[in-house]
Protein backbone atom coordinates (compact mmCIF):
# COMPACT_ATOMS: atom_id res chain seq x y z
CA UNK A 1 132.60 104.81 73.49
CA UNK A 2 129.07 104.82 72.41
CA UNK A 3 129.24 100.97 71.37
CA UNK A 4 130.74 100.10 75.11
CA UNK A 5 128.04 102.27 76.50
CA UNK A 6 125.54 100.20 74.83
CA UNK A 7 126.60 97.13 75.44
CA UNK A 8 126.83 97.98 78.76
CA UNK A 9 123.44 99.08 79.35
CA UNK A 10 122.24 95.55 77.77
CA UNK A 11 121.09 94.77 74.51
CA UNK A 12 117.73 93.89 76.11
CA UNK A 13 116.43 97.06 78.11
CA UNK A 14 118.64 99.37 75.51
CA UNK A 15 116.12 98.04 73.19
CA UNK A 16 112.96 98.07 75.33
CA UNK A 17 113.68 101.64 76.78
CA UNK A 18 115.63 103.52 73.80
CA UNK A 19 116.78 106.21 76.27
CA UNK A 20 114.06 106.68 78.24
CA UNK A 21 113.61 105.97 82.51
CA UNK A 22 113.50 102.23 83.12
CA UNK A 23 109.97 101.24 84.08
CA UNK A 24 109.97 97.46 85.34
CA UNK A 25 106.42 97.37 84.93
CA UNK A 26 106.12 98.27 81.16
CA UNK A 27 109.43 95.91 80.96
CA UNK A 28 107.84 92.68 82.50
CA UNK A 29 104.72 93.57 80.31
CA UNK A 30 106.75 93.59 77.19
CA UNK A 31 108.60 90.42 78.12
CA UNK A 32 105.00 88.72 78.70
CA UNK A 33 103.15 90.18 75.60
CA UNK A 34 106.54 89.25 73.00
CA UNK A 35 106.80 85.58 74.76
CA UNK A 36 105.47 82.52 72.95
CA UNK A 37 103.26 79.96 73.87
CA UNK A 38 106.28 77.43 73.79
CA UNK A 39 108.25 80.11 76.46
CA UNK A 40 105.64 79.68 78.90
CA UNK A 41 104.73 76.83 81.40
CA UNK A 42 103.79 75.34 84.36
CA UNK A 43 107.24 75.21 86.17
CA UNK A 44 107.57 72.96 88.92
CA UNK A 45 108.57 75.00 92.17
CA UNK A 46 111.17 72.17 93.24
CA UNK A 47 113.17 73.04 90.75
CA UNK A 48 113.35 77.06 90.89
CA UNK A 49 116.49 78.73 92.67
CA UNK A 50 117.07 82.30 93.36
CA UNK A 51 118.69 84.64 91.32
CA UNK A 52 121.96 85.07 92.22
CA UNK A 53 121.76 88.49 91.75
CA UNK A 54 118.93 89.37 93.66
CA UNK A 55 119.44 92.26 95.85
CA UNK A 56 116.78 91.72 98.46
CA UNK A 57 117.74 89.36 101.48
CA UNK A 58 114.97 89.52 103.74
CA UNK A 59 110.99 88.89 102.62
CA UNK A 60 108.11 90.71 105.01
CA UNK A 61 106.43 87.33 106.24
CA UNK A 62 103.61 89.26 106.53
CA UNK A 63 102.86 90.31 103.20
CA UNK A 64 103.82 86.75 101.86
CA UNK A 65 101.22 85.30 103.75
CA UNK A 66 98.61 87.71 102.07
CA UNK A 67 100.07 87.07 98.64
CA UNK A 68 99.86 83.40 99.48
CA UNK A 69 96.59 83.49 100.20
CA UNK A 70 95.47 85.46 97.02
CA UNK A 71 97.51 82.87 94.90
CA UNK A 72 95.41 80.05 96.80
CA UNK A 73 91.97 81.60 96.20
CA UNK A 74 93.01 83.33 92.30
CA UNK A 75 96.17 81.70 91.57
CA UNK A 76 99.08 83.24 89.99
CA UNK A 77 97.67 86.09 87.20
CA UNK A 78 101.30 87.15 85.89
CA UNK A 79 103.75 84.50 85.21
CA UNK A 80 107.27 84.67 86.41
CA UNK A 81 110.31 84.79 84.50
CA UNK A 82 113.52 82.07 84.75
CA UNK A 83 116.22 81.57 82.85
CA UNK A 84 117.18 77.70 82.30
CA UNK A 85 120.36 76.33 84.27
CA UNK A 86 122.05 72.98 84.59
CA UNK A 87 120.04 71.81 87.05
CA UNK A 88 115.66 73.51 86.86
CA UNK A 89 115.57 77.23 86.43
CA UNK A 90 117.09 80.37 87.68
CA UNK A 91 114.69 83.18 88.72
CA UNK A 92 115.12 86.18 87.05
CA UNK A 93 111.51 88.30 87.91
CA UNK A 94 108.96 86.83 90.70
CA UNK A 95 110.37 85.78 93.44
CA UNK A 96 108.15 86.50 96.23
CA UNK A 97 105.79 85.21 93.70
CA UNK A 98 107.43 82.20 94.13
CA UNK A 99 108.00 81.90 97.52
CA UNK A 100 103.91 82.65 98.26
CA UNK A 101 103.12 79.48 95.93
CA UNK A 102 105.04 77.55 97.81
CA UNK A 103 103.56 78.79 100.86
CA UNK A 104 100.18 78.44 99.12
CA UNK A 105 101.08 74.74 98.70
CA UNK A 106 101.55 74.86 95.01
CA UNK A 107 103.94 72.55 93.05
CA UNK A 108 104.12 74.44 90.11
CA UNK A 109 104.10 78.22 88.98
CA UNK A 110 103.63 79.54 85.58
CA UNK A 111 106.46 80.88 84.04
CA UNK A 112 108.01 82.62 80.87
CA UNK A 113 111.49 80.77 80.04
CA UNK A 114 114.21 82.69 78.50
CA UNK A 115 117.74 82.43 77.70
CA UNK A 116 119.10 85.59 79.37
CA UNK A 117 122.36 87.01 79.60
CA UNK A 118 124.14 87.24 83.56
CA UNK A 119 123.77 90.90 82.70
CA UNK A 120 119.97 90.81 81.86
CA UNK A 121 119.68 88.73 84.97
CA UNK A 122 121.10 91.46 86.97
CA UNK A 123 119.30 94.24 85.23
CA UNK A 124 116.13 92.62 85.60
CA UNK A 125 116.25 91.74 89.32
CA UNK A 126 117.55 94.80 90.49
CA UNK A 127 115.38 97.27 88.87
CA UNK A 128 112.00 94.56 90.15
CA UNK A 129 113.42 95.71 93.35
CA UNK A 130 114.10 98.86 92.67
CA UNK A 131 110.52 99.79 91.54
CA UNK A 132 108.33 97.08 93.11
CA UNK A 133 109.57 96.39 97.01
CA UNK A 134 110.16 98.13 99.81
CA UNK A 135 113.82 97.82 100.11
CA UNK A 136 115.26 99.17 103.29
CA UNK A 137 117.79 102.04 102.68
CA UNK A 138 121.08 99.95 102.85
CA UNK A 139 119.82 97.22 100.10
CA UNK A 140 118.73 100.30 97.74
CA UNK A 141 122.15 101.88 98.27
CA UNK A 142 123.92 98.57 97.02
CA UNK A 143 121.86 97.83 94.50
CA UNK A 144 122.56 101.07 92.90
CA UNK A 145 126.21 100.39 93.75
CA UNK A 146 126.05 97.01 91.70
CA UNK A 147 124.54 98.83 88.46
CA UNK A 148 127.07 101.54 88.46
CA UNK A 149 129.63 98.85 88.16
CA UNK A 150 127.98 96.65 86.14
CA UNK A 151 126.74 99.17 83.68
CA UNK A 152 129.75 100.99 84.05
CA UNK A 153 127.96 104.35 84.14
CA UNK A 154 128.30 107.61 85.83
CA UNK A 155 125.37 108.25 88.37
CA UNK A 156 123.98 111.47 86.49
CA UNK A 157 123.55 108.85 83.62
CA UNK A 158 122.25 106.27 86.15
CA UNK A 159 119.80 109.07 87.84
CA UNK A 160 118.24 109.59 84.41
CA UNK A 161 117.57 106.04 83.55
CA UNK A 162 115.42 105.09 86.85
CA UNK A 163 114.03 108.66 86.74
CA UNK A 164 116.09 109.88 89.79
CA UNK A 165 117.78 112.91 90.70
CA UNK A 166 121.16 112.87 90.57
CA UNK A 167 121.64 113.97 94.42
CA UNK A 168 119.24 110.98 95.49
CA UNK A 169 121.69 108.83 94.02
CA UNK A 170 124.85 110.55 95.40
CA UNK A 171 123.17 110.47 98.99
CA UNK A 172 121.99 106.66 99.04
CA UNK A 173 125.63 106.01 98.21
CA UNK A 174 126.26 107.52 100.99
CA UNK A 175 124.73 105.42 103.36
CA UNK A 176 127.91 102.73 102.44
CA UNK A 177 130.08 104.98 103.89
CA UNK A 178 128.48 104.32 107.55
CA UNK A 179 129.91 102.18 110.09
CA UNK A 180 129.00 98.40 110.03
CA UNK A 181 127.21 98.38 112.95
CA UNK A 182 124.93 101.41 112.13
CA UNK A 183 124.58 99.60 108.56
CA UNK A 184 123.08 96.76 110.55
CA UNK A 185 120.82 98.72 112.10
CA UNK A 186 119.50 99.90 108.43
CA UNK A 187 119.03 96.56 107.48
CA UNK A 188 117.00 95.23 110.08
CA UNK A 189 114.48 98.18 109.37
CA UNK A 190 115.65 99.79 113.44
CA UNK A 191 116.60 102.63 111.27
CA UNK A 192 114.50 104.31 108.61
CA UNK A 193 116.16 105.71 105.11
CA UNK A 194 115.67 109.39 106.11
CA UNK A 195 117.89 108.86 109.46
CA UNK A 196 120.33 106.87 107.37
CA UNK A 197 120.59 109.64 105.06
CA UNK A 198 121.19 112.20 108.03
CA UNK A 199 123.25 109.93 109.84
CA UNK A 200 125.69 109.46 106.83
CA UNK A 201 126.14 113.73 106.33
CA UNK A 202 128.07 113.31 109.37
CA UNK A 203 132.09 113.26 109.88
CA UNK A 204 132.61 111.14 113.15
CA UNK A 205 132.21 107.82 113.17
CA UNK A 206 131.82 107.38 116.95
CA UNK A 207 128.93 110.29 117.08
CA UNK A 208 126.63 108.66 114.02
CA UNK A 209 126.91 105.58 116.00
CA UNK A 210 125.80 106.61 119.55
CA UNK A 211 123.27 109.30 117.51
CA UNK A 212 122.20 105.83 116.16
CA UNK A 213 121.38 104.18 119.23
CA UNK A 214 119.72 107.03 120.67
CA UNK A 215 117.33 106.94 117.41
CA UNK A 216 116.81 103.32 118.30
CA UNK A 217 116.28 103.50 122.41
CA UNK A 218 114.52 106.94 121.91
CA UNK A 219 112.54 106.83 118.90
CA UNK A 220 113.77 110.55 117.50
CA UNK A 221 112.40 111.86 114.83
CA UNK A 222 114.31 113.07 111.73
CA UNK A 223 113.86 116.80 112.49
CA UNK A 224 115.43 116.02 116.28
CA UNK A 225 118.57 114.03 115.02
CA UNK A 226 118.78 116.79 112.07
CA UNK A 227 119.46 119.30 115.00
CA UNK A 228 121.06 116.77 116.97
CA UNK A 229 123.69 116.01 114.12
CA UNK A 230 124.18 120.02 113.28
CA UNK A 231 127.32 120.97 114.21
CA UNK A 232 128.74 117.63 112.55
CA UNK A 233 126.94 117.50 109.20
CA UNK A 234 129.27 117.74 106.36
CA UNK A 235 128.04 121.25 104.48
CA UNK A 236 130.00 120.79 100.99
CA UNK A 237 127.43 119.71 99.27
CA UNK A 238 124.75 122.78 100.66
CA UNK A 239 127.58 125.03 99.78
CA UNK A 240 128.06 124.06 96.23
CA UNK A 241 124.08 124.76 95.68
CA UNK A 242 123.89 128.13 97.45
CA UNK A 243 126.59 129.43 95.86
CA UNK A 244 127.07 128.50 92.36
CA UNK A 245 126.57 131.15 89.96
CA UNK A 246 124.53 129.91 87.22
CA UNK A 247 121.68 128.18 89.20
CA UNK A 248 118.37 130.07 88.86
CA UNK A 249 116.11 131.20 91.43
CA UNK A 250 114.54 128.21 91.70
CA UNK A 251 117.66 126.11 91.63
CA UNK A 252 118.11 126.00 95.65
CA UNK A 253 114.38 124.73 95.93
CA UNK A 254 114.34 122.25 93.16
CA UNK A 255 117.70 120.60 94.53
CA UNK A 256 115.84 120.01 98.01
CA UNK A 257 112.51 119.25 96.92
CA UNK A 258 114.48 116.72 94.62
CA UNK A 259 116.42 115.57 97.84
CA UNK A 260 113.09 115.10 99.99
CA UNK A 261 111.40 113.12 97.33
CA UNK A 262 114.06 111.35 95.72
CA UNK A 263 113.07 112.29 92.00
CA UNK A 264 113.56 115.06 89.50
CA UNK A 265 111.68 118.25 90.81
CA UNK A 266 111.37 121.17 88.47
CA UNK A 267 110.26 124.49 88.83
CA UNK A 268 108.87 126.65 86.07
CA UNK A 269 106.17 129.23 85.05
CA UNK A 270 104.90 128.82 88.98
CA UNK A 271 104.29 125.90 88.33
CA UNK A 272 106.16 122.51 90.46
CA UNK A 273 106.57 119.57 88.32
CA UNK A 274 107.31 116.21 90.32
CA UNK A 275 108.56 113.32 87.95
CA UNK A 276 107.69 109.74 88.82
CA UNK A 277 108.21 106.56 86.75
CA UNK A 278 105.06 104.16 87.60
CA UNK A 279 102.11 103.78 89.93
CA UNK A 280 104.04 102.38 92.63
CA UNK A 281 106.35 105.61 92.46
CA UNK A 282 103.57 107.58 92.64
CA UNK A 283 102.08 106.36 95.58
CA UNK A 284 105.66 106.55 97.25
CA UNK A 285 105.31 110.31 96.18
CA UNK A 286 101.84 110.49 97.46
CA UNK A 287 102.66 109.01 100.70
CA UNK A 288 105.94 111.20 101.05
CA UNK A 289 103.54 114.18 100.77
CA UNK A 290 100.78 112.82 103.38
CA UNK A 291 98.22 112.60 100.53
CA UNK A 292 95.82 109.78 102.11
CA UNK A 293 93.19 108.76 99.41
C-alpha cells in the first residue's frame, strides 16, 4: 500500500516535499539550483510544444503583453523547464513564459532540460497552475480531478498536500457536476468561482441554469443568488457540521471560514490561524479579506 502510494505521488516531488504541502515555487527553485550547467540552454522557441498536460486553455492577452514587454527590456530571469521529445522539447514549467518571448520576438528561451516521467510532467504543470495563475473555477476543478486519478489519492490526502481544506476540494468538484452550458459560462470568466460554487449546491438543473443567466444579464451578487438559490440548495453537507457530536465549539466556524477562503482555518486559544502555502496564496488570502496594501 505504502509503496503504491509512493509511487503514485512521484518519485520526484515525494522526494522534494517528504510529506509536506506542495509549494511550486520552492519546487521550480530546487529544480533550478540542483540543474547543471550542461541541463541548461538557450532553447530555440520553434521547437517548444505545449505540455500535453497542461490544464490551462486560455492565456489573459493582457498580461502576456506586459510579460512580453518585461522579457524585451530584462529578458527572461528564470529559465523554463522541457523535457526532450522526438521532435524539440516538451514544456513542462513556463509556458506563458514562452509564449511572451515569442511575442517579445525572441528565438530562443533559456531552459533547464530534463528527462521527466509523463507523471512528473503532469505533476509539475498542474500544480504551476495551481499556485501561479488565475485559473477560472471550472479549469481548477479538473485539474484537481486529473491528480486524484493520477495520484490515485483520496481528496483529504490531496487537501493536505496543496495545503487545502478538505471541503474546498469536495466543493470545486462540485462545480463538474453543473450543466454544460453553465460550465461554459465558468470558463469564459461570465461566471465567477463563488457563483459556481453556489450554483452547484443546487438540485435542479433547469433552475442553476436560468439562476445562471440572470447572474450574467443582471450582474447579482453572491449574497443575492445565495438567497435566490435557498430553497434549492442541497443542506447535507451543513447538516453533517451542525450536528456531529464530536466537533468542538469552534468546529462550525473553522469549517466555513475554511470554505470562504479555501484553506485550512483553525481556531485555538482565541486565536484564528489561516494556513497558506506561498506568497501568491497569500495575497489570494489578502485579497479574499479586502486587505489593500
Amino acid at each position: 500500500m505504502e509503496t503504491s502510494k509512493r509511487k503514485a505521488l512521484g518519485r520526484g516531488l515525494e522526494e522534494l516535499f517528504n510529506n509536506e504541502p506542495l509549494d511550486y515555487e520552492k519546487m521550480e527553485e530546487k529544480i533550478i539550483n540542483s540543474s547543471t550547467n550542461e541541463e541548461i540552454m538557450e532553447v530555440p522557441l520553434s521547437e517548444l510544444r505545449s505540455n500535453p498536460y497542461q490544464p490551462r486553455k486560455n492565456f489573459d492577452e493582457t498580461a502576456l503583453k506586459e510579460l512580453a514587454e518585461s522579457i524585451k527590456e530584462h529578458g527572461v530571469f528564470q529559465p523554463i523547464i522541457v523535457k526532450p521529445s522526438i521532435k524539440g522539447y516538451e514544456i513542462i514549467a513556463g509556458e506563458r513564459r514562452a509564449k511572451a518571448s515569442k511575442m517579445a520576438g525572441k528565438e530562443t528561451i533559456p531552459a533547464i532540460i530534463r528527462d521527466f516521467s509523463d507523471q512528473d510532467m503532469m505533476e509539475i504543470a498542474l500544480l504551476e497552475n495551481l499556485q501561479r495563475e488565475n485559473l477560472n473555477a471550472l479549469e481548477e476543478a479538473l485539474a484537481y480531478k486529473k491528480l486524484l486519478e493520477e495520484l490515485s489519492i483520496t481528496q483529504e490526502e490531496l487537501a493536505h498536500r496543496l495545503g487545502k481544506s478538505r471541503s474546498h476540494i469536495t466543493n470545486m468538484l462540485g462545480i463538474l457536476t453543473l450543466p454544460e452550458e453553465v460550465k461554459d459560462m465558468i470558463m469564459n470568466n461570465k461566471l465567477s468561482m463563488s457563483h459556481a460554487r453556489v450554483l452547484s449546491k443546487m438540485e435542479n438543473n433547469d433552475k442553476i441554469k436560468e439562476l445562471a443567466e440572470k447572474i450574467v444579464v443582471d450582474g447579482l451578487s453572491v449574497r443575492e443568488i445565495e438567497e435566490l438559490s435557498h430553497d434549492n440548495v442541497i443542506e447535507k453537507k451543513n447538516t453533517q457540521v451542525r450536528h456531529d457530536k464530536n466537533c468542538n465549539e469552534y468546529k462550525m466556524i473553522e469549517e466555513e471560514l475554511s470554505e470562504k477562503f479555501g484553506t485550512k482555518v483553525k481556531i485555538k486559544n482565541k486565536k484564528i490561524e489561516i494556513s497558506f502555502v506561498n506568497n501568491n496564496d497569500l495575497n489570494r488570502l489578502l485579497e479574499i479579506i479586502g486587505f489593500d496594501n
